[in-house]
Protein backbone atom coordinates (compact mmCIF):
# COMPACT_ATOMS: atom_id res chain seq x y z
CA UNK A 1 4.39 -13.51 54.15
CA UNK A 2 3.27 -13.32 50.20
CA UNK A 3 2.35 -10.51 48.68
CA UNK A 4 -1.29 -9.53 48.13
CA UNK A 5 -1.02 -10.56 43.97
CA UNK A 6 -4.99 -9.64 43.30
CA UNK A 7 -4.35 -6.30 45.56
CA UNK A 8 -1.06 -5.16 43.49
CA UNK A 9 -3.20 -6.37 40.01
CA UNK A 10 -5.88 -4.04 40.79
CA UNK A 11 -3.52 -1.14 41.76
CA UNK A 12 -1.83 -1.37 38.67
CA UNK A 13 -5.29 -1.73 36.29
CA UNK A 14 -6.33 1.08 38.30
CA UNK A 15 -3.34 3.11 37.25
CA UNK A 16 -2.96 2.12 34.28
CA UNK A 17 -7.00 2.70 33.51
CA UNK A 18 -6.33 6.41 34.35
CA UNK A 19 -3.33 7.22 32.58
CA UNK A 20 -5.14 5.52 29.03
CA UNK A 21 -8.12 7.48 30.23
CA UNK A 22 -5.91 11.08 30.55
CA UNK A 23 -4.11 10.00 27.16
CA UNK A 24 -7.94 10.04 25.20
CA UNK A 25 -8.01 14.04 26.60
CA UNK A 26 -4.71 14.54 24.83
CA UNK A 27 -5.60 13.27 21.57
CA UNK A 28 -5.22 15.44 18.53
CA UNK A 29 -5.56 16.36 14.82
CA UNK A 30 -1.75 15.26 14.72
CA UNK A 31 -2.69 11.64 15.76
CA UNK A 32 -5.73 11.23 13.30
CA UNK A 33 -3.25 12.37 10.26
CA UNK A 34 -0.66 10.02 11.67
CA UNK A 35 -3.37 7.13 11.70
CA UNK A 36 -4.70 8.17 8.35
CA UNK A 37 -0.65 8.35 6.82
CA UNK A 38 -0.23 4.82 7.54
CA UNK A 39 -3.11 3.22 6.72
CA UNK A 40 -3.42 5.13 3.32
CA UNK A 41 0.02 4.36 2.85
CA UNK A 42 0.39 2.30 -0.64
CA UNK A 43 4.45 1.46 -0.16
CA UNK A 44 6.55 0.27 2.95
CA UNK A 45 6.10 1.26 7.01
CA UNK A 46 9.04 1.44 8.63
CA UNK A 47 8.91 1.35 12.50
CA UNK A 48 11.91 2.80 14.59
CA UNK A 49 12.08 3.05 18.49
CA UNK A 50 14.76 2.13 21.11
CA UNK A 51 13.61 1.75 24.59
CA UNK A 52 9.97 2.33 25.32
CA UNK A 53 9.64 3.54 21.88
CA UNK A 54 10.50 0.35 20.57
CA UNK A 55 8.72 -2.05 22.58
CA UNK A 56 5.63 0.10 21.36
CA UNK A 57 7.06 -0.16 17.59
CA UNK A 58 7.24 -3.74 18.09
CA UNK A 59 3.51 -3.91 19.71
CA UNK A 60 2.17 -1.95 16.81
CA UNK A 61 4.20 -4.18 14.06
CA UNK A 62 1.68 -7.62 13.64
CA UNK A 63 -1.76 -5.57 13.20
CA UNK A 64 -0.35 -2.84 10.17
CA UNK A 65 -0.25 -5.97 7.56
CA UNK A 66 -3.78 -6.01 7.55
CA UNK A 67 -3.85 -2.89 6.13
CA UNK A 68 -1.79 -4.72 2.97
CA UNK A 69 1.34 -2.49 3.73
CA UNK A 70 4.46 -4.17 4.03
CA UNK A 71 5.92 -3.57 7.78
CA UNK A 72 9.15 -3.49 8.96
CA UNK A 73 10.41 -3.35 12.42
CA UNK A 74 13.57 -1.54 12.94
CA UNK A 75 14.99 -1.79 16.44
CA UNK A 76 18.18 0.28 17.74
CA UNK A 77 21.00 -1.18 15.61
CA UNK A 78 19.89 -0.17 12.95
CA UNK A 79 19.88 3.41 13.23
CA UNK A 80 24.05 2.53 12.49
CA UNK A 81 23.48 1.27 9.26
């Protein structure tokens, strides 16, 4: 027997739907200064994550450009340097 793949699609949307709808409760003055940092930010971002971290690092990477700063993605390894 297959598995149900429009019943486990929905379950996750639904999940996921109220997790990004508790994370809009939790946002604060620390996130809009964050925001503001970057995109006011005249010289280099440098992102850094491992893990989950870095798979959002990498996520948030193509769109910064836009804002004309120069982005660079630094994953794990390089934390050694």
């Amino acid at each position: 027997m297959q598995p149900d793949i429009n019943h486990i699609a929905k379950t996750v949307f639904k999940i996921e739907a109220n997790e990004i709808a508790r994370l809009a409760d939790k946002l604060t003055d620390s996130f809009q200064k964050a925001v503001e940092s970057i995109y006011h930010s005249d010289g280099k971002v440098i992102l850094i994550g491992m893990g989950k971290s870095g798979i959002i690092t990498k996520k948030l990477q193509p769109p910064l450009p836009a804002q004309e700063s120069s982005v660079f993605y630094a994953p794990r390894r390089s934390l050694s340097w």
